[in-house]
PDB file of N, CA and C in Angstrom:
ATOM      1  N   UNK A   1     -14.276   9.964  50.983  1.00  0.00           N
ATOM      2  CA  UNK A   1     -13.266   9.319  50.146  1.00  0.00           C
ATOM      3  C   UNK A   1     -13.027   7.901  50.672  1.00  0.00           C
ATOM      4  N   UNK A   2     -12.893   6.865  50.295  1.00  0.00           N
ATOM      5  CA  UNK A   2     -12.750   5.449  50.019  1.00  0.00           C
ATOM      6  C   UNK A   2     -11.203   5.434  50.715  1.00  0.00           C
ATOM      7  N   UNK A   3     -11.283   4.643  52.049  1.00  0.00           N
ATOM      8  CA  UNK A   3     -10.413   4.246  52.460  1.00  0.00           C
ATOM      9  C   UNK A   3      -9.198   2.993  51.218  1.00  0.00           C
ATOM     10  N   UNK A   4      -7.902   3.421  51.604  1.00  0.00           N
ATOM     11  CA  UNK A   4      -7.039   2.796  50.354  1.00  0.00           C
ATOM     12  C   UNK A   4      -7.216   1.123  50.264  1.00  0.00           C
ATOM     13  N   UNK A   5      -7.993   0.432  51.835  1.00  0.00           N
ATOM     14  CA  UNK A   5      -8.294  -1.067  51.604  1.00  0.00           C
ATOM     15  C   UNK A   5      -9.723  -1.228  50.530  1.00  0.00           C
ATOM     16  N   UNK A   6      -9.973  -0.335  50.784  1.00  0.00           N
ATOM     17  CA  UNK A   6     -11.033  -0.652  49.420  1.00  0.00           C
ATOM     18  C   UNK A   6     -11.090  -0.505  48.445  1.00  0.00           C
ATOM     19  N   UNK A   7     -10.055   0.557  47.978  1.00  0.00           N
ATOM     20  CA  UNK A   7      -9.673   0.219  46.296  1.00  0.00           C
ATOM     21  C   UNK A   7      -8.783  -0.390  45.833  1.00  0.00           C
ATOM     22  N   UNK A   8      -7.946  -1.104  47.274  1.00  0.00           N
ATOM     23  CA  UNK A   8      -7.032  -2.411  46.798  1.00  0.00           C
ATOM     24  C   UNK A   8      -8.149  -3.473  46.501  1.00  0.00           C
ATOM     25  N   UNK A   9      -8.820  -3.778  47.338  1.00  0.00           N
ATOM     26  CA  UNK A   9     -10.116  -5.012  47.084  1.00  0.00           C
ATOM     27  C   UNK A   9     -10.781  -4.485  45.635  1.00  0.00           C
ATOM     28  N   UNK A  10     -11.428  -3.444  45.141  1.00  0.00           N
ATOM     29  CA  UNK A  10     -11.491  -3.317  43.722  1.00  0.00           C
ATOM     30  C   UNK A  10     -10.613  -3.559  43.006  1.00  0.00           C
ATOM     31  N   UNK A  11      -9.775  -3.077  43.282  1.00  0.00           N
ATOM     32  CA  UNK A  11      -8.993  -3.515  41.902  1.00  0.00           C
ATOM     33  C   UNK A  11      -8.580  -5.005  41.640  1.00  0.00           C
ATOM     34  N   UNK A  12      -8.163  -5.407  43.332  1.00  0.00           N
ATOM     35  CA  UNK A  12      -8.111  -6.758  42.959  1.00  0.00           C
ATOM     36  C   UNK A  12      -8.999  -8.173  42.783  1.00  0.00           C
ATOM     37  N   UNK A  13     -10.278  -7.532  43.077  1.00  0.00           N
ATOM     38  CA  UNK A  13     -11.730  -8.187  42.697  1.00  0.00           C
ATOM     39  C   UNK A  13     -11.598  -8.126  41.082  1.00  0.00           C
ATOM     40  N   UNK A  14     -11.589  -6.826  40.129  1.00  0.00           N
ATOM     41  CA  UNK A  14     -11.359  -6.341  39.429  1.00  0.00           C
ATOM     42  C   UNK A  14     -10.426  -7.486  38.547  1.00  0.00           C
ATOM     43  N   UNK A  15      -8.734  -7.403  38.437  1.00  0.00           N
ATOM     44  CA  UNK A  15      -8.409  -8.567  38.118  1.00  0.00           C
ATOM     45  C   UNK A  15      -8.823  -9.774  38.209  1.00  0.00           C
ATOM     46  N   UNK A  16      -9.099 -10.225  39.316  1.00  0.00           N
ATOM     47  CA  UNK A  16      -9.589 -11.904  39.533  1.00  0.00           C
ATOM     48  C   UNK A  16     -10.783 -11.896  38.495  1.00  0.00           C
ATOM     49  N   UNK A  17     -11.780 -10.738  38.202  1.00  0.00           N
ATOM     50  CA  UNK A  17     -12.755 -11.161  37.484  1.00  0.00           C
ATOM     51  C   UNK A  17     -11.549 -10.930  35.381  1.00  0.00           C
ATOM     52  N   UNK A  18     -11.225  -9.773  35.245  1.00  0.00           N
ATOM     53  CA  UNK A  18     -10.224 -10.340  34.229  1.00  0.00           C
ATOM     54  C   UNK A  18      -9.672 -11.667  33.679  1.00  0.00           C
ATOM     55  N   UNK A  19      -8.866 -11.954  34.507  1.00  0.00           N
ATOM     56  CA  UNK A  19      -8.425 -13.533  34.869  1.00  0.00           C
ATOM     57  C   UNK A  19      -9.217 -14.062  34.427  1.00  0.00           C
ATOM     58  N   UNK A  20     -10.229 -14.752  34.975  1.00  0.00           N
ATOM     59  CA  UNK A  20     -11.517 -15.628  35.064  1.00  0.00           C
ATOM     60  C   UNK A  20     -12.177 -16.001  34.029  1.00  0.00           C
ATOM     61  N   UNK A  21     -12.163 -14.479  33.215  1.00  0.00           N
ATOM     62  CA  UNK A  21     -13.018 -14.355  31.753  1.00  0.00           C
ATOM     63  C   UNK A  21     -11.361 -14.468  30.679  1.00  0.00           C
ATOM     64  N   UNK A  22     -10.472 -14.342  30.941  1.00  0.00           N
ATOM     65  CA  UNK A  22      -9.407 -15.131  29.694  1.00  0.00           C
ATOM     66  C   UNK A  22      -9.266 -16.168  30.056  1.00  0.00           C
ATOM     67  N   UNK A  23      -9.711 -16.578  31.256  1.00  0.00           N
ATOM     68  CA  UNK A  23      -9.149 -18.187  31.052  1.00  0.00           C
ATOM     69  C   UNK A  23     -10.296 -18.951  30.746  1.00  0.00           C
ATOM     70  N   UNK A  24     -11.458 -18.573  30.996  1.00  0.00           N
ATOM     71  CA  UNK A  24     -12.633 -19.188  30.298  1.00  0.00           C
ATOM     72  C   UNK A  24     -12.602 -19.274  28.248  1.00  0.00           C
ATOM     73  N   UNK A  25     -12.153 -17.811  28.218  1.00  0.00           N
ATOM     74  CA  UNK A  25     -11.833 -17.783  26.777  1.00  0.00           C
ATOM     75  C   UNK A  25     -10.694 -18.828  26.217  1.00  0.00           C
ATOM     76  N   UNK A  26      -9.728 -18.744  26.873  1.00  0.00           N
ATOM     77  CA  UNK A  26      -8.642 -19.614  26.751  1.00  0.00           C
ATOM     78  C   UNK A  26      -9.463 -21.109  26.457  1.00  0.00           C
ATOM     79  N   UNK A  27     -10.074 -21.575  27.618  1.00  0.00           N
ATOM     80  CA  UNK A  27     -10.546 -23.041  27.624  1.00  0.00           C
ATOM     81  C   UNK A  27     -11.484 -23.278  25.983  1.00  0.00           C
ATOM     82  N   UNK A  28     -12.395 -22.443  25.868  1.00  0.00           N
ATOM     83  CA  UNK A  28     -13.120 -22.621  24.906  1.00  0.00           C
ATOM     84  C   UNK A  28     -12.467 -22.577  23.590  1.00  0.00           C
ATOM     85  N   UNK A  29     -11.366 -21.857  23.544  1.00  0.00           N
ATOM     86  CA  UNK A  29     -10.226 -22.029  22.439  1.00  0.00           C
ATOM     87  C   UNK A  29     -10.205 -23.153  21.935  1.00  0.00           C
ATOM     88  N   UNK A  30      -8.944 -23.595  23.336  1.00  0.00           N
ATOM     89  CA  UNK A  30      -8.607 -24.725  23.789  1.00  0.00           C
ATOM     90  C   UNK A  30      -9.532 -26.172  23.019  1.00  0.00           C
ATOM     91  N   UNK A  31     -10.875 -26.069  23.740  1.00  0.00           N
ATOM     92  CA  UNK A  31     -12.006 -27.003  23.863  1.00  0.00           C
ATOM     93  C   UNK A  31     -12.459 -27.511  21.672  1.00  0.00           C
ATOM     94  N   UNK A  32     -12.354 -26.126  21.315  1.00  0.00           N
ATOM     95  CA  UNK A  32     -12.649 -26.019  19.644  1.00  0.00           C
ATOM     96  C   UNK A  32     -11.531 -26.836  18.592  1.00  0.00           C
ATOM     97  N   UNK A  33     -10.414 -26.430  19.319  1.00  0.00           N
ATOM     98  CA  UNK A  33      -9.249 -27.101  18.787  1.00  0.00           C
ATOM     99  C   UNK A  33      -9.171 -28.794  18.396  1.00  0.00           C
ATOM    100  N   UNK A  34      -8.675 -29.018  17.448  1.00  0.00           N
ATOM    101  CA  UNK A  34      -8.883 -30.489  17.050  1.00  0.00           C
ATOM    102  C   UNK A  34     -10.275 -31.360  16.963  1.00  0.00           C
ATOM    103  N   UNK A  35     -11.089 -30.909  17.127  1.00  0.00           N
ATOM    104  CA  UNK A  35     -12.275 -31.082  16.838  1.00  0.00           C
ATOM    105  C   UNK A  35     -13.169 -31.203  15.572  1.00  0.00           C
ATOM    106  N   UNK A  36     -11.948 -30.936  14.691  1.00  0.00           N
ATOM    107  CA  UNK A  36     -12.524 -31.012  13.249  1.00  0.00           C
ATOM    108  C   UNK A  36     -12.524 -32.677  12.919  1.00  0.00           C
ATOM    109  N   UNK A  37     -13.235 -33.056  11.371  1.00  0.00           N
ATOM    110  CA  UNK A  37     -13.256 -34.419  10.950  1.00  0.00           C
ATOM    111  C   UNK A  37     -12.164 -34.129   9.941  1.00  0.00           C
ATOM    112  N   UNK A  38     -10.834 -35.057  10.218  1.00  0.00           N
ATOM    113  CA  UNK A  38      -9.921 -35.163   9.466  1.00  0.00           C
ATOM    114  C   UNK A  38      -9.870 -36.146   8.830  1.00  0.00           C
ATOM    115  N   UNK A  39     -11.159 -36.950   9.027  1.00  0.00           N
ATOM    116  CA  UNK A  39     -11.273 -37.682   7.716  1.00  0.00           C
ATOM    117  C   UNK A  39     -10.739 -39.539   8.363  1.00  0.00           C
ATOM    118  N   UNK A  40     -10.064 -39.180   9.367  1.00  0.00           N
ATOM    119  CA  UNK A  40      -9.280 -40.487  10.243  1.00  0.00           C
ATOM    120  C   UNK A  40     -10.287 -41.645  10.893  1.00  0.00           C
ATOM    121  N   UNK A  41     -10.466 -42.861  10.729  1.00  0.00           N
ATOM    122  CA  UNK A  41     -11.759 -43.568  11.307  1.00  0.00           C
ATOM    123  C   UNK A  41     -10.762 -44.458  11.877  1.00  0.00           C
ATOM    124  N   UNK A  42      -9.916 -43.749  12.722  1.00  0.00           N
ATOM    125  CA  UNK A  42      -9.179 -44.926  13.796  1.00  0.00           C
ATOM    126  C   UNK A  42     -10.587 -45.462  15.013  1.00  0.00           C
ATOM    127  N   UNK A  43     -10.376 -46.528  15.622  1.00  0.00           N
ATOM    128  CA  UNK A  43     -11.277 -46.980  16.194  1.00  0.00           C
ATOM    129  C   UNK A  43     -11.191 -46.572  17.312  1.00  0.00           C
ATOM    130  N   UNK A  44     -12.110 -46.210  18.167  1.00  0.00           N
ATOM    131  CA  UNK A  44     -11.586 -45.966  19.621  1.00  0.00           C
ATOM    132  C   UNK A  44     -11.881 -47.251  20.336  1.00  0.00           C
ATOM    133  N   UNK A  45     -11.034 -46.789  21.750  1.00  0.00           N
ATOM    134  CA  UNK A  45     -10.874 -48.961  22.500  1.00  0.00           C
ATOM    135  C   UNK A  45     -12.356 -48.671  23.300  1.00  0.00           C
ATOM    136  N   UNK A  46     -12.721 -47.390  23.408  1.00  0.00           N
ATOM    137  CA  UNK A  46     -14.628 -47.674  24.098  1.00  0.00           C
ATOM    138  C   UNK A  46     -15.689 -47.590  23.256  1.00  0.00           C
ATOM    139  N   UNK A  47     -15.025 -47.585  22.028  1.00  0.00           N
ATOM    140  CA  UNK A  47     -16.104 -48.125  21.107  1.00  0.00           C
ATOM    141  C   UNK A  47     -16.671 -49.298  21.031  1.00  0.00           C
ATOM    142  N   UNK A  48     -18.133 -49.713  21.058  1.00  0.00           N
ATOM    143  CA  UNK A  48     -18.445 -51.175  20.793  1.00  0.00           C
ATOM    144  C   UNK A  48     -17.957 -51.717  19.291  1.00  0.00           C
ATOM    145  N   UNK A  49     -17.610 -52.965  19.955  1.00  0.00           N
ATOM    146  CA  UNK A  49     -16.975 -53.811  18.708  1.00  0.00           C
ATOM    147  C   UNK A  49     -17.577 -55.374  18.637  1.00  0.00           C
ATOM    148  N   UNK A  50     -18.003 -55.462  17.392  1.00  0.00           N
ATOM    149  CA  UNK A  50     -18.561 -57.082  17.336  1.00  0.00           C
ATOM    150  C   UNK A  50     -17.741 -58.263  17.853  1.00  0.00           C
ATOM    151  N   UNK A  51     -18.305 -59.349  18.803  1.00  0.00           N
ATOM    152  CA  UNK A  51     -17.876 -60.159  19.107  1.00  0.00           C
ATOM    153  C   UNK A  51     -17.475 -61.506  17.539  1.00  0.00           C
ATOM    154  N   UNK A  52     -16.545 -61.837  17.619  1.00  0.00           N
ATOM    155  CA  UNK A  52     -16.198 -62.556  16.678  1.00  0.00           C
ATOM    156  C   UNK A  52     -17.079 -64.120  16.860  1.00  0.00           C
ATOM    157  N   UNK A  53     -17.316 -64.137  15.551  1.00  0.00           N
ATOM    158  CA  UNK A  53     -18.914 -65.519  15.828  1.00  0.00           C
ATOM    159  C   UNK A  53     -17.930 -66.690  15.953  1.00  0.00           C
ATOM    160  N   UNK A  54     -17.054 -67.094  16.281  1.00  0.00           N
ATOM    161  CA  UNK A  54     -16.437 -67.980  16.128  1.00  0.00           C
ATOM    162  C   UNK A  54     -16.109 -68.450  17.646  1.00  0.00           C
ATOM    163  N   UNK A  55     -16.617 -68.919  18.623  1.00  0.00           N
ATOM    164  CA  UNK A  55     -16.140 -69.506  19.654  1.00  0.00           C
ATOM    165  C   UNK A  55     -14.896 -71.029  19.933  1.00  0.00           C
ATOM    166  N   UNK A  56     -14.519 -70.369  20.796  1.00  0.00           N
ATOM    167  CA  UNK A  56     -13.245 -71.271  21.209  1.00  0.00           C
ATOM    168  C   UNK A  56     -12.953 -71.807  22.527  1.00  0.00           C
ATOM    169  N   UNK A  57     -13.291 -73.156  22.853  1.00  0.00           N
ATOM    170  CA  UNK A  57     -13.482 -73.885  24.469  1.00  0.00           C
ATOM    171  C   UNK A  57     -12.339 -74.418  24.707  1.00  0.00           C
ATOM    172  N   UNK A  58     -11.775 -74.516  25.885  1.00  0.00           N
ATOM    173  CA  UNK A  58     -10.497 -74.876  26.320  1.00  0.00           C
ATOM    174  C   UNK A  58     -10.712 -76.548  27.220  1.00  0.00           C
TER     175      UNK A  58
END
């Protein structure tokens, strides 16, 4: 018979692997969310953007 430290370490191996796999699920939720095209063409600031042809010397 299995001393009682080793079916504390199962079980709590046991959870930690539980855990691990909802919070992975969680993230990928998470990750899907807002990710749709709502249609919005705000610009982002690390988007390349054309330099304006118009120079100006001081």
């Amino acid at each position: 018979m299995p001393s009682p430290a080793v079916i504390a370490c199962g079980v709590v191996g046991f959870l930690c692997a539980v855990f691990l796999l909802l919070l992975l699920a969680y993230r990928m939720k998470k990750k899907d969310e807002g990710s749709y095209d709502l249609g919005d063409t705000k610009l982002s600031s690390t988007q390349y953007q054309k330099a304006p042809t118009k120079e100006f010397y001081a």
